[in-house]
N, C-alpha and C. Protein backbone atom coordinates (compact mmCIF):
# COMPACT_ATOMS: atom_id res chain seq x y z
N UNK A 1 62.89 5.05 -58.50
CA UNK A 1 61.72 4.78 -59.31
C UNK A 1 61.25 6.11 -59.93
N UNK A 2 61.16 5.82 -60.93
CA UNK A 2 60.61 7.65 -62.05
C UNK A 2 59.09 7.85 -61.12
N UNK A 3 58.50 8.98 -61.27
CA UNK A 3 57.89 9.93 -61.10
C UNK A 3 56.59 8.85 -61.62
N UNK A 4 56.41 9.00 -63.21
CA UNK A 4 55.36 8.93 -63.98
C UNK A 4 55.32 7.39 -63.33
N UNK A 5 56.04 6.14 -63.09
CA UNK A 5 55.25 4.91 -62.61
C UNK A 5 55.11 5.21 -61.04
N UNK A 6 55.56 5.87 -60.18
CA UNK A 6 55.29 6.00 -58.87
C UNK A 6 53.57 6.59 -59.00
N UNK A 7 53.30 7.66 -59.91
CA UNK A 7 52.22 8.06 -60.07
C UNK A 7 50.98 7.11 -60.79
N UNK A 8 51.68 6.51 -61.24
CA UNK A 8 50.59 4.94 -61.96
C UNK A 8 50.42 3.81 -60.57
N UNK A 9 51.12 3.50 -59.95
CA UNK A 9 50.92 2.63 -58.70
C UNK A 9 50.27 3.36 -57.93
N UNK A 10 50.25 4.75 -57.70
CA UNK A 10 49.17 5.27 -56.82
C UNK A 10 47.97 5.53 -56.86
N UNK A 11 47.79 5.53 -58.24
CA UNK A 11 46.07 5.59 -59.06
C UNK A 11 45.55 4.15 -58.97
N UNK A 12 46.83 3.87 -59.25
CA UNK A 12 46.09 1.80 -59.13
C UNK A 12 45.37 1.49 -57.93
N UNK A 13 46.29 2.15 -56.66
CA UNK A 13 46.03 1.29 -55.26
C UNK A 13 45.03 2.53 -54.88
N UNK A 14 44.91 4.09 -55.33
CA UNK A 14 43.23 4.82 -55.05
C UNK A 14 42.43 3.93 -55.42
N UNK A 15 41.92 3.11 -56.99
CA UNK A 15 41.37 2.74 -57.44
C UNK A 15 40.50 1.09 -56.32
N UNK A 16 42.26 0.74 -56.38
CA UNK A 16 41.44 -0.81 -55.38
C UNK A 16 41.27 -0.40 -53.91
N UNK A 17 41.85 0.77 -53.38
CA UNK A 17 41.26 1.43 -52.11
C UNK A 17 39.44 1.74 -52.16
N UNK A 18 39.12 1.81 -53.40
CA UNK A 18 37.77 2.16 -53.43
C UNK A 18 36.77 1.27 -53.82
N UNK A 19 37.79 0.17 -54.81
CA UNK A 19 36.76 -1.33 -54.46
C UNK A 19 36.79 -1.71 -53.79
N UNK A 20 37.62 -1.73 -52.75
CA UNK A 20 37.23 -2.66 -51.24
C UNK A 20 36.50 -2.19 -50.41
N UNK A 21 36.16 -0.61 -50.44
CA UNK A 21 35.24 0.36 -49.55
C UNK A 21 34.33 -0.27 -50.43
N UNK A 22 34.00 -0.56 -51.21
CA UNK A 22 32.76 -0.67 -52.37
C UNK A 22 32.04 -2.48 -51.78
N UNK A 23 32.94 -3.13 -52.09
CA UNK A 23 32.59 -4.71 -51.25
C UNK A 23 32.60 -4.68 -49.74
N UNK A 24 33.37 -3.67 -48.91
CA UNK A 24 32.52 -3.90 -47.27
C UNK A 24 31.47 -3.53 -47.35
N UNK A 25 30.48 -2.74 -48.24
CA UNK A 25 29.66 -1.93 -47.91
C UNK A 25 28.68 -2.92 -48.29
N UNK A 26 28.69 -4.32 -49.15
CA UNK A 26 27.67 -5.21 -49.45
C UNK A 26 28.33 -6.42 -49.33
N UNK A 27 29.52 -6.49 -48.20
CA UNK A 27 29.66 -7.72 -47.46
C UNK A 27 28.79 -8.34 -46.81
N UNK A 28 28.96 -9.99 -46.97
CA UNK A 28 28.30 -10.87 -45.95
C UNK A 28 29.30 -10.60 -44.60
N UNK A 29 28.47 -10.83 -43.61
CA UNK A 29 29.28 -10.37 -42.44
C UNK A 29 30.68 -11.32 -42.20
N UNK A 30 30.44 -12.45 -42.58
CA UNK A 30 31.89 -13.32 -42.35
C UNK A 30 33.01 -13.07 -43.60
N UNK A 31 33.16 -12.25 -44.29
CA UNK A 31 33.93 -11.47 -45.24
C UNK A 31 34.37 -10.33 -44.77
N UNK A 32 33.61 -9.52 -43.76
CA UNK A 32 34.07 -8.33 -43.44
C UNK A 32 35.33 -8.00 -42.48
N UNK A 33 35.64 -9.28 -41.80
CA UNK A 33 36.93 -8.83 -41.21
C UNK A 33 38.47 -8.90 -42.16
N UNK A 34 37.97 -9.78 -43.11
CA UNK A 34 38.95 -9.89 -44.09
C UNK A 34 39.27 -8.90 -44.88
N UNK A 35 38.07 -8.54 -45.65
CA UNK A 35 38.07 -7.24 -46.22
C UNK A 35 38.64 -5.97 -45.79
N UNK A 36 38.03 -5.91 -44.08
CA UNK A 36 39.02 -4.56 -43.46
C UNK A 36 40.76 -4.77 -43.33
N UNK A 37 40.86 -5.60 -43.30
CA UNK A 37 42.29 -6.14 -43.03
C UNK A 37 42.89 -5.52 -44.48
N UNK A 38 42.22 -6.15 -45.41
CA UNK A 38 42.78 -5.82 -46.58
C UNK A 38 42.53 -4.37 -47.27
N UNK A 39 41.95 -3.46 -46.87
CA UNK A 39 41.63 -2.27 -47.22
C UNK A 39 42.77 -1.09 -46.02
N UNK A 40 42.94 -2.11 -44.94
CA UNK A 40 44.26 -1.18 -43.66
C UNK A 40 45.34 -1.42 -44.38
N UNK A 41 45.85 -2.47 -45.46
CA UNK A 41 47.28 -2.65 -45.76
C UNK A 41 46.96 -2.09 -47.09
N UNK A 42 45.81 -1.66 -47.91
CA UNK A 42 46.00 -1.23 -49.35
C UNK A 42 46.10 0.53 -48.78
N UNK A 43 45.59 0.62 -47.75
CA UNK A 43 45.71 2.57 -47.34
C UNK A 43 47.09 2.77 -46.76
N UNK A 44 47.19 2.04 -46.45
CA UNK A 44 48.89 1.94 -45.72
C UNK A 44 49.52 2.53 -47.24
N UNK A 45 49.86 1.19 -47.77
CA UNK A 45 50.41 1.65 -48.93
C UNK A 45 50.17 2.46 -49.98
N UNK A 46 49.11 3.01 -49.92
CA UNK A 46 48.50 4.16 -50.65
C UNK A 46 49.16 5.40 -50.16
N UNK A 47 49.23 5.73 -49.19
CA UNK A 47 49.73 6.80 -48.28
C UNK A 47 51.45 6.73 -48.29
N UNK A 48 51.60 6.00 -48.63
CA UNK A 48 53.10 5.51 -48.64
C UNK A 48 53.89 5.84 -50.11
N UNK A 49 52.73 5.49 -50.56
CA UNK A 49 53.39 6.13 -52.13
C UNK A 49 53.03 7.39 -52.68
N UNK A 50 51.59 7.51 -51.47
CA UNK A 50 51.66 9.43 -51.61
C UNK A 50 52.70 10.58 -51.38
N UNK A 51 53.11 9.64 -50.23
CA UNK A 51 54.68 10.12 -49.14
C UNK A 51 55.90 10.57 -50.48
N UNK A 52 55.91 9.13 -51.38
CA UNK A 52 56.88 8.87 -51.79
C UNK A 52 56.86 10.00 -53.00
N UNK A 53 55.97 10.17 -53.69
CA UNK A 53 55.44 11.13 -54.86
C UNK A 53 55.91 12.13 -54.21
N UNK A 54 55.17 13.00 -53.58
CA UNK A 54 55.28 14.15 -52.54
C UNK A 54 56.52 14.02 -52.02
N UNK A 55 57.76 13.48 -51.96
CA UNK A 55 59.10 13.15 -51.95
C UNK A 55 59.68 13.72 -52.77
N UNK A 56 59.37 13.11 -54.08
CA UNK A 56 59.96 12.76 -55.40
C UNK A 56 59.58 14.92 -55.91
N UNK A 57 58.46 15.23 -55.88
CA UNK A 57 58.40 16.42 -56.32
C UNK A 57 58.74 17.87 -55.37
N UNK A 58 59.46 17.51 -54.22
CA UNK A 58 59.75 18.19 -53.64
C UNK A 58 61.46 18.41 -53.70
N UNK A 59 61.82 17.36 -54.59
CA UNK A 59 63.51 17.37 -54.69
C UNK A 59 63.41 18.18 -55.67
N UNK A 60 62.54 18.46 -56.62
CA UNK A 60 62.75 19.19 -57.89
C UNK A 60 62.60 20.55 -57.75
């Protein structure tokens, strides 16, 4: 995968990493376990494609 879209999927998933911090913070409480669930698998993969970037510019 090129550089420049590995670096576009990672701005995407900072971006929805920070709307979901943004909706737990004015969750109804029966939303909030869902929400964390879904904010552990969007950081997962956030970090994962940080990995992967930080991969990608270290071969060069």
């Amino acid at each position: 995968m090129p550089i420049r879209l590995i670096a576009k999927e990672l701005y995407r998933l900072i971006k929805e990493v920070d709307k979901v911090r943004e909706q737990i913070e004015t969750a109804r409480p029966e939303q909030l376990e869902k929400l964390k669930d879904r904010l552990r698998k969007l950081t997962a993969e956030r970090d994962r494609m940080r990995n992967i970037l930080e991969g990608s510019k270290e071969k060069k």
